[in-house]
C-alpha atoms as a PDB file:
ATOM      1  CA  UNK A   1      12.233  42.821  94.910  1.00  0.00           C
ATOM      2  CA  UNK A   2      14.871  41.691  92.281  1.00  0.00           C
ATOM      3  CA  UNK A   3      16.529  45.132  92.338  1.00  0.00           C
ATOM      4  CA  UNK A   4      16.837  45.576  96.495  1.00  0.00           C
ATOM      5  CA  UNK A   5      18.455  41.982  96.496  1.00  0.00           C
ATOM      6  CA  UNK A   6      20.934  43.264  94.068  1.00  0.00           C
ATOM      7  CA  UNK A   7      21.413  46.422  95.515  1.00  0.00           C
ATOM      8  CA  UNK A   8      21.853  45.045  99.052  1.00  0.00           C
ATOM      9  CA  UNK A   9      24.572  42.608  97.497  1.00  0.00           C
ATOM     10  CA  UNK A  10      26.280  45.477  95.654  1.00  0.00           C
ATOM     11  CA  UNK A  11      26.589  48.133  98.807  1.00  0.00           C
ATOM     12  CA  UNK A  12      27.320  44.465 101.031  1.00  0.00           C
ATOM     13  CA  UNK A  13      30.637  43.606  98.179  1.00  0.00           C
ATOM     14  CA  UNK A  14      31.431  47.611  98.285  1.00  0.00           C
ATOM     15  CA  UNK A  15      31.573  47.637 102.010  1.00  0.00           C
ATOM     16  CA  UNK A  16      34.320  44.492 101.956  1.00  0.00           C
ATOM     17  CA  UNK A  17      36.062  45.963  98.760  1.00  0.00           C
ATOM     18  CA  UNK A  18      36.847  49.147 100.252  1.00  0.00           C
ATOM     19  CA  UNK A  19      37.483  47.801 104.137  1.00  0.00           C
ATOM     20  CA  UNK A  20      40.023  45.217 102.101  1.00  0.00           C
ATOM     21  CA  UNK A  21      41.784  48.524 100.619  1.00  0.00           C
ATOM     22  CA  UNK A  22      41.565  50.577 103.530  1.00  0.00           C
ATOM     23  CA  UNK A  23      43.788  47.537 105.328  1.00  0.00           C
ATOM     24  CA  UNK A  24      46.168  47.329 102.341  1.00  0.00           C
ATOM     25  CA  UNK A  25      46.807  50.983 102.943  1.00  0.00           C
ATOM     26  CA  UNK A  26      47.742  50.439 106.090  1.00  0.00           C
ATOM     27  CA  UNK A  27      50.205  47.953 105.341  1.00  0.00           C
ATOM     28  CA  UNK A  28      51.385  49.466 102.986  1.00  0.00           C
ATOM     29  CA  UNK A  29      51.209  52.838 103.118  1.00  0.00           C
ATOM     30  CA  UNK A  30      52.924  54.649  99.924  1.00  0.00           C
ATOM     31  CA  UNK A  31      53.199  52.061  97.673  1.00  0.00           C
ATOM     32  CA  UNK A  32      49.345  52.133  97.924  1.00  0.00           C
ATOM     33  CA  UNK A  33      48.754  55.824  97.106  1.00  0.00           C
ATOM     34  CA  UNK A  34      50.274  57.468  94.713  1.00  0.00           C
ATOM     35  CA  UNK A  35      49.718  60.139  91.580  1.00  0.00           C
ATOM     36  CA  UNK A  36      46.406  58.562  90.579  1.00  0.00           C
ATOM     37  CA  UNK A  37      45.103  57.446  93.355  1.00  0.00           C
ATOM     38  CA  UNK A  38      44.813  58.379  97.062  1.00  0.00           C
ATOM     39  CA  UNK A  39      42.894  56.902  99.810  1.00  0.00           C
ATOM     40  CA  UNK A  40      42.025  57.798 103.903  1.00  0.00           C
ATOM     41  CA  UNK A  41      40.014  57.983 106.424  1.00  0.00           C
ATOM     42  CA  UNK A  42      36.990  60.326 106.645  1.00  0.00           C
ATOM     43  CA  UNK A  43      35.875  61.205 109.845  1.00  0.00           C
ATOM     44  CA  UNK A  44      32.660  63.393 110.402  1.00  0.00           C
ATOM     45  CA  UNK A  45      29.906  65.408 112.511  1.00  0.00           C
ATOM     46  CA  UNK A  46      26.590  65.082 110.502  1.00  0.00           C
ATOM     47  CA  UNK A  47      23.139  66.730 111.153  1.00  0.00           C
ATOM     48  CA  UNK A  48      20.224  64.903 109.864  1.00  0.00           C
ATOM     49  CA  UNK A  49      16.845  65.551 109.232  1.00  0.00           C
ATOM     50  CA  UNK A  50      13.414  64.843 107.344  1.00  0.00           C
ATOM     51  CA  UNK A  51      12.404  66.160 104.465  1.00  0.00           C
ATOM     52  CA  UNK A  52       8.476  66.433 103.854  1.00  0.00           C
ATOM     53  CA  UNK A  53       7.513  66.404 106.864  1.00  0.00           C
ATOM     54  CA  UNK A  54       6.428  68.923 109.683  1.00  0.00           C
ATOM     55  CA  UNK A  55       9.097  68.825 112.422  1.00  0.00           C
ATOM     56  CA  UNK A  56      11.098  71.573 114.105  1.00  0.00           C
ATOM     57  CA  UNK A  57      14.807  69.863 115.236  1.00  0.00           C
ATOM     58  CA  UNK A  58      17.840  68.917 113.793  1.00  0.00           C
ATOM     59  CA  UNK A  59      19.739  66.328 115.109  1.00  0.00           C
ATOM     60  CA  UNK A  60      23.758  65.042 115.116  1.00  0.00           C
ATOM     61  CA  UNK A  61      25.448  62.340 115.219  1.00  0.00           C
ATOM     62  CA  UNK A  62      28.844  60.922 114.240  1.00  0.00           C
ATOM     63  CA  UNK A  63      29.854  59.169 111.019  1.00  0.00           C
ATOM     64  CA  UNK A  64      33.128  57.390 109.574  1.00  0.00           C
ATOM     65  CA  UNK A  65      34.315  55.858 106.762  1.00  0.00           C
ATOM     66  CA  UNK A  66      36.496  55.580 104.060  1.00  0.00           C
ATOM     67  CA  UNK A  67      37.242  57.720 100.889  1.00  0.00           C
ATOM     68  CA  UNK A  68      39.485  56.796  97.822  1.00  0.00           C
ATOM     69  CA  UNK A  69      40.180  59.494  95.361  1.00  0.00           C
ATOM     70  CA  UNK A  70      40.407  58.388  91.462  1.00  0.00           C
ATOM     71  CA  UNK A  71      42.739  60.974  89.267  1.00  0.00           C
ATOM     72  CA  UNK A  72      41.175  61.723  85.739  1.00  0.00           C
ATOM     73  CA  UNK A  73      42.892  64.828  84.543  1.00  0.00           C
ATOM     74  CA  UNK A  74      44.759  67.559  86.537  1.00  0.00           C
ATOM     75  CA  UNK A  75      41.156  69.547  87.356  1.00  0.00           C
ATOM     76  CA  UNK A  76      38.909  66.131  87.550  1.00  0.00           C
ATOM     77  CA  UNK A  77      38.296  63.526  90.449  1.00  0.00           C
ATOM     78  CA  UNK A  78      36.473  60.778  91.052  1.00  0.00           C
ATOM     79  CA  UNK A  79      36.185  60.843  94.900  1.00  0.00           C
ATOM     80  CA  UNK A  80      34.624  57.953  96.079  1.00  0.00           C
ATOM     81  CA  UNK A  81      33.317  58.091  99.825  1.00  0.00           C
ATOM     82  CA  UNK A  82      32.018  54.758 101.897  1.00  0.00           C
ATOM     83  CA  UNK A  83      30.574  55.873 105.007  1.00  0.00           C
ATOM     84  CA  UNK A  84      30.324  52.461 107.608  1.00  0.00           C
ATOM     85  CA  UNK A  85      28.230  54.713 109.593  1.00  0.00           C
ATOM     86  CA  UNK A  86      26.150  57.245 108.398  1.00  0.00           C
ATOM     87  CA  UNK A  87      23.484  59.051 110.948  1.00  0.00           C
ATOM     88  CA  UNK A  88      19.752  60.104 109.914  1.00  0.00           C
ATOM     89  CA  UNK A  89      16.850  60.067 111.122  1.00  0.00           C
ATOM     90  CA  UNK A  90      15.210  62.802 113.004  1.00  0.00           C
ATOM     91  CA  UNK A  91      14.429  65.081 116.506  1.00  0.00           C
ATOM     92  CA  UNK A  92      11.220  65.567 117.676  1.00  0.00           C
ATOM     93  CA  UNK A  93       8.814  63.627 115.419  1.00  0.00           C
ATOM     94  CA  UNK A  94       5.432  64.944 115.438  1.00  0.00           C
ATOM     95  CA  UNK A  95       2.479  62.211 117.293  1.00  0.00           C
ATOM     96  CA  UNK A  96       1.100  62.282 113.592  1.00  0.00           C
ATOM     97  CA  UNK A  97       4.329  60.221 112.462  1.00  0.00           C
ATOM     98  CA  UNK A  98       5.053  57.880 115.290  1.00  0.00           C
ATOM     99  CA  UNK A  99       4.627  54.205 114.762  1.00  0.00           C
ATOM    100  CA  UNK A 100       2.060  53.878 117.884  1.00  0.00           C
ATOM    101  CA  UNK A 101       4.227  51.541 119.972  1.00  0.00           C
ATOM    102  CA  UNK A 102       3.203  54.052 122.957  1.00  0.00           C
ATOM    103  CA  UNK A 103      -0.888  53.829 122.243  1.00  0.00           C
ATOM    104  CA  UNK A 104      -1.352  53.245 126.360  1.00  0.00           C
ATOM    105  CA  UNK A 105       1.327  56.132 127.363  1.00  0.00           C
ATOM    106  CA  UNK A 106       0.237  60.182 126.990  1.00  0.00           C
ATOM    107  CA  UNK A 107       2.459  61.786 124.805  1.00  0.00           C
ATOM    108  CA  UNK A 108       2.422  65.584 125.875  1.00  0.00           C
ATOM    109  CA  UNK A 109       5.268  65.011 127.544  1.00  0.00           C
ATOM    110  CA  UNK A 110       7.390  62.418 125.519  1.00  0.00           C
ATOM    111  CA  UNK A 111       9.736  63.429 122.461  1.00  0.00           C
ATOM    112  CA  UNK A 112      10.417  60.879 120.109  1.00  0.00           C
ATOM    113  CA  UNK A 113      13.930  60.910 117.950  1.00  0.00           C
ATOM    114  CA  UNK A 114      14.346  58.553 114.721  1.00  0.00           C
ATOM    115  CA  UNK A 115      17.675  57.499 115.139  1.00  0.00           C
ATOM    116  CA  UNK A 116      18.402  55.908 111.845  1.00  0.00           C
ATOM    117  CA  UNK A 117      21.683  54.110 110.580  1.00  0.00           C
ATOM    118  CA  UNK A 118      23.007  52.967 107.260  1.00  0.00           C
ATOM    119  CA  UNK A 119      26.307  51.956 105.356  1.00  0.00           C
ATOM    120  CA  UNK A 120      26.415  54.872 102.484  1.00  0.00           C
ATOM    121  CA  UNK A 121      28.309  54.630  99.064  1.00  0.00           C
ATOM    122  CA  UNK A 122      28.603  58.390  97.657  1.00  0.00           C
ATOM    123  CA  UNK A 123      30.783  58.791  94.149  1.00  0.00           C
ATOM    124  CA  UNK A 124      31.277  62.064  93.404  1.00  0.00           C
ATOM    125  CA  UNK A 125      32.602  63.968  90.402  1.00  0.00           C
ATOM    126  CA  UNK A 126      35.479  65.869  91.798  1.00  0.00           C
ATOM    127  CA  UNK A 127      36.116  69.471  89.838  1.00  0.00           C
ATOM    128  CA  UNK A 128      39.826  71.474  91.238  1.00  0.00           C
ATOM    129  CA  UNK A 129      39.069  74.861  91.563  1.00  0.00           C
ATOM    130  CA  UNK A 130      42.382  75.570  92.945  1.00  0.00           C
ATOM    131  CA  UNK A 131      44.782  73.399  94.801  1.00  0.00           C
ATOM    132  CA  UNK A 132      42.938  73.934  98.074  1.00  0.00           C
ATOM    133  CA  UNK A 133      40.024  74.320  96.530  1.00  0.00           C
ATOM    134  CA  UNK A 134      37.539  71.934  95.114  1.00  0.00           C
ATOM    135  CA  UNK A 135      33.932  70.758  94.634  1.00  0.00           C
ATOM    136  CA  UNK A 136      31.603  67.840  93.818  1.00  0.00           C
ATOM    137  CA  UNK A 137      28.248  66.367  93.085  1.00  0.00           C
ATOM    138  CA  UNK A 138      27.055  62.827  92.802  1.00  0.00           C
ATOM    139  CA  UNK A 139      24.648  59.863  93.560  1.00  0.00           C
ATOM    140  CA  UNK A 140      24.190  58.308  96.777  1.00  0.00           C
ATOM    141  CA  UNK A 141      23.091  54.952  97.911  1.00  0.00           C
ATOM    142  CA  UNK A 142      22.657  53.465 101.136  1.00  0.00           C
ATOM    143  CA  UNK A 143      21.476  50.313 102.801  1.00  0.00           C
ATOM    144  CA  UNK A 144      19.488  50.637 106.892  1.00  0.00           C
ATOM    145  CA  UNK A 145      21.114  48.788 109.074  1.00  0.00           C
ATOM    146  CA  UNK A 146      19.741  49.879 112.131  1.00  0.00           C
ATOM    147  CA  UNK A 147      16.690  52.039 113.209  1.00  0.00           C
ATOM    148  CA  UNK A 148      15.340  53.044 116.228  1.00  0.00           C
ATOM    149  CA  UNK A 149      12.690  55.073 117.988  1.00  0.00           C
ATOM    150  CA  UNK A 150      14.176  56.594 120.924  1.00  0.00           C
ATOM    151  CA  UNK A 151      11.182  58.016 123.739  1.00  0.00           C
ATOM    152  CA  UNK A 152      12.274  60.745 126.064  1.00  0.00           C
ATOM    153  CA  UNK A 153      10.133  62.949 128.958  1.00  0.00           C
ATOM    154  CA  UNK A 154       8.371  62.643 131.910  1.00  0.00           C
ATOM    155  CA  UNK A 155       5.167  60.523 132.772  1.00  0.00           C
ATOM    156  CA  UNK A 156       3.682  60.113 136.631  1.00  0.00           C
ATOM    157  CA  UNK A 157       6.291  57.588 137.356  1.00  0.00           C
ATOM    158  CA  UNK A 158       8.965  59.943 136.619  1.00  0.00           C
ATOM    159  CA  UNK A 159      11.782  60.726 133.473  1.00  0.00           C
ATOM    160  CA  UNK A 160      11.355  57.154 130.877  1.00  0.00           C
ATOM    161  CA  UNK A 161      13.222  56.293 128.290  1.00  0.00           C
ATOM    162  CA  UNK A 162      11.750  54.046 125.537  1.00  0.00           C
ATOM    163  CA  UNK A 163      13.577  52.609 122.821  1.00  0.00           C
ATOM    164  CA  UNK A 164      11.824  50.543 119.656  1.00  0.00           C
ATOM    165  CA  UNK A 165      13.279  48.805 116.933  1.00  0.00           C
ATOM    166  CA  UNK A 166      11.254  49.942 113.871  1.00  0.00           C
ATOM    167  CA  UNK A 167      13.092  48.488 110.900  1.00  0.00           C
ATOM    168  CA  UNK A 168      10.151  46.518 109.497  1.00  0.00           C
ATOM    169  CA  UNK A 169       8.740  50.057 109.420  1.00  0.00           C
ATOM    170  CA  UNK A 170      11.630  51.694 107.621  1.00  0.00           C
ATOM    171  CA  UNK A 171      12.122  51.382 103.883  1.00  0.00           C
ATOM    172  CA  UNK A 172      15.743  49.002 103.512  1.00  0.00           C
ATOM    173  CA  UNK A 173      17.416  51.270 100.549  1.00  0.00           C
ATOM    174  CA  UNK A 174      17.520  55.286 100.324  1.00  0.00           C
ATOM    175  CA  UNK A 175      18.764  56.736  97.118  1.00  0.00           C
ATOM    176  CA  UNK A 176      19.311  60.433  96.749  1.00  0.00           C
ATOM    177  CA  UNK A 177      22.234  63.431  95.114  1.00  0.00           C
ATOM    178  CA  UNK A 178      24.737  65.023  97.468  1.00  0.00           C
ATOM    179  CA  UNK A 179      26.875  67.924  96.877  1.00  0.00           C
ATOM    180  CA  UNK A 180      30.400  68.592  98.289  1.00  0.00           C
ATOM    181  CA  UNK A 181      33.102  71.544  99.059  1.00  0.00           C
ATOM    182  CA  UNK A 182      36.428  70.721  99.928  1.00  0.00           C
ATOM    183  CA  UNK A 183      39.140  72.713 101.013  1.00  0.00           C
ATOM    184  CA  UNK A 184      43.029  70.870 101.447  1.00  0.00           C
ATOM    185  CA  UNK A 185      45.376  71.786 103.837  1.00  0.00           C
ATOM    186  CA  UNK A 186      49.365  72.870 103.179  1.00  0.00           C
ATOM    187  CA  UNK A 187      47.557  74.381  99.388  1.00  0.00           C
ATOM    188  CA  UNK A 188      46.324  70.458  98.389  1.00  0.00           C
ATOM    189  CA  UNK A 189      48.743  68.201 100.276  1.00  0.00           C
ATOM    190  CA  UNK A 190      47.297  68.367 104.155  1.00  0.00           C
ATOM    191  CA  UNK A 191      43.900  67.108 105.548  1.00  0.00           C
ATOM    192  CA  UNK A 192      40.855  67.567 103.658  1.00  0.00           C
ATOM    193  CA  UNK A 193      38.095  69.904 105.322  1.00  0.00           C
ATOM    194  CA  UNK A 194      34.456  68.858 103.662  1.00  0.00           C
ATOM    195  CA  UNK A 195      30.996  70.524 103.840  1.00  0.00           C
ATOM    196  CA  UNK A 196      28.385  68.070 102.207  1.00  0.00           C
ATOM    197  CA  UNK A 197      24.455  68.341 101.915  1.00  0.00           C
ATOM    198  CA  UNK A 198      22.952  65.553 100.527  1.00  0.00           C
ATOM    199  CA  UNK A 199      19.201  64.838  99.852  1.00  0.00           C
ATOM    200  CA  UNK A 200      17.435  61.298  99.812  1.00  0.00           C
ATOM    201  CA  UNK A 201      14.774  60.406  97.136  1.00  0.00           C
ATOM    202  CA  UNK A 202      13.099  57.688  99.049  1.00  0.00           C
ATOM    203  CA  UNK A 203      10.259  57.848 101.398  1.00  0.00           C
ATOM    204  CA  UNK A 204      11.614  56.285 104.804  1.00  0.00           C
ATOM    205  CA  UNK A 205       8.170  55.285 105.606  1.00  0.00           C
ATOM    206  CA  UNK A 206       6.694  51.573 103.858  1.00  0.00           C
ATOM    207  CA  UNK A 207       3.142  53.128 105.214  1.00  0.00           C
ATOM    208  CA  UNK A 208       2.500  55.658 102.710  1.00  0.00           C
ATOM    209  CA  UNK A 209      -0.614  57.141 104.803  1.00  0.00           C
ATOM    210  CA  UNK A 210       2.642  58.478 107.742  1.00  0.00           C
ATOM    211  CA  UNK A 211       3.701  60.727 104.654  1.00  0.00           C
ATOM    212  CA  UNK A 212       6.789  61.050 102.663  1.00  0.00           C
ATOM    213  CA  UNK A 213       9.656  61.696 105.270  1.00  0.00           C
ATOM    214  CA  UNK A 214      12.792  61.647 103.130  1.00  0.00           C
ATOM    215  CA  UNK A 215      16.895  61.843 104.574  1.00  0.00           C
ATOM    216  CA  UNK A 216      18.146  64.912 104.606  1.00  0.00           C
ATOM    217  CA  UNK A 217      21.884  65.597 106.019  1.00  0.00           C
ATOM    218  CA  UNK A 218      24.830  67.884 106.466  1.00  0.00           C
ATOM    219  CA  UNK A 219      28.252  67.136 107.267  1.00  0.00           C
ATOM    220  CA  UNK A 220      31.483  68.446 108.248  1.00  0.00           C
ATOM    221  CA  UNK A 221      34.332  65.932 108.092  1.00  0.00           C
ATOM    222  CA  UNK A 222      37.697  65.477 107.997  1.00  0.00           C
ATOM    223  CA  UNK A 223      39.539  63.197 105.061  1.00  0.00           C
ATOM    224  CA  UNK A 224      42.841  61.780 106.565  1.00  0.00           C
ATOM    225  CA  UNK A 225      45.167  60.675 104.270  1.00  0.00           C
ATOM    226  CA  UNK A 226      46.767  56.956 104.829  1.00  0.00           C
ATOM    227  CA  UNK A 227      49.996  57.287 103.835  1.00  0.00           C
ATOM    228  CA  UNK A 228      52.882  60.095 103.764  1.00  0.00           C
ATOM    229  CA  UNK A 229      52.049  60.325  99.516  1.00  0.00           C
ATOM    230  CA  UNK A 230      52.282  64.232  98.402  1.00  0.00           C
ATOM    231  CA  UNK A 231      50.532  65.007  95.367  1.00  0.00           C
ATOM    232  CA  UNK A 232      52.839  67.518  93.357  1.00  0.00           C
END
């Protein structure tokens, strides 16, 4: 219990830290970045699904957030990456893993997605292969701040839609390892193309007996650099 609380209050004072620096580099643009350290937006189309689990669909959503880059050497980064909103979840959840809010409804025709939310922290260990060219790996922790159970099909009334807040059924924190390829724009100086997997280490479930249905994502985003800096 000790160690959520204090992981809740760290990703809760690194979601203000970096939304603080995100404003000062709007204000003030180059005097923010410069050669050691650069900042922008990240902007991003993410699949998601479960690990562990039997299921059959991947599902998208959008995510944004923040990135600030950290200049060690001339070949190594410390790209750190705060996503404000970061999809997962899953399509089509087997019967066998729903939470029985729909005990008094047939399910042969109702699909059930896990639309989960969190606020993600991902620091990465940058390596230049080239000025375009770069890639990563590192930790990543994230706190649920919203998940729901969204109920699609047809019954003998007609098309429903059913949506549940399952959150007491959800597991708060998700830890897991994500790795990253990067290629710049205008050979390192442009917008930064990403292609990310990452893969949780937490069971999403707090009933064990459901199984061990772990985040799994992928994501294609775009890093948008604040100010007018250009690295040489």
């Amino acid at each position: 219990m000790t160690k959520k609380i204090f992981f809740i209050a760290l990703l809760l004072f690194a979601n203000r830290m970096v939304f603080g620096q995100v404003l000062i580099a709007l204000v003030f643009g180059d005097k923010f970045n410069n050669d050691k350290l650069e900042m922008g937006i990240q902007l991003a189309a993410q699949g998601f699904q479960f690990s562990g689990i039997a299921h059959d669909h991947l599902d998208v959503g959008f995510s944004f957030g923040a990135y600030l880059d950290i200049k060690w050497s001339d070949r190594l980064l410390l790209s750190n990456y705060f996503m404000f909103k970061s999809p997962k979840g899953g399509g089509d959840i087997p019967r066998e893993y729903w939470f029985d809010q729909l005990e008094s409804v047939s399910s042969d025709n109702i699909s059930n997605k896990r639309h989960l939310t969190y606020f993600e922290l991902t620091p990465m260990l940058r390596y230049q292969l080239s000025r375009s060219w770069s890639v990563a790996v590192g930790p990543q922790v994230a706190l649920n701040v919203k998940a729901l159970d969204i109920y699609q099909g047809k019954t003998d009334d007609g098309n429903v839609t059913y949506r549940y807040r399952i959150r007491d059924n959800i597991t708060s924190m998700d830890t897991g390892v994500a790795i990253d390829v990067q290629w710049r724009l205008m050979k390192g100086k442009g917008l930064r193309i990403n292609a990310r997997f990452a893969q949780g280490f937490i069971n999403t479930y707090k009933d064990r007996e459901l199984g061990n249905a772990k985040n799994q994502t992928y994501l294609v985003g775009v890093g948008i650099p604040i100010s007018g800096h250009k690295s040489n």
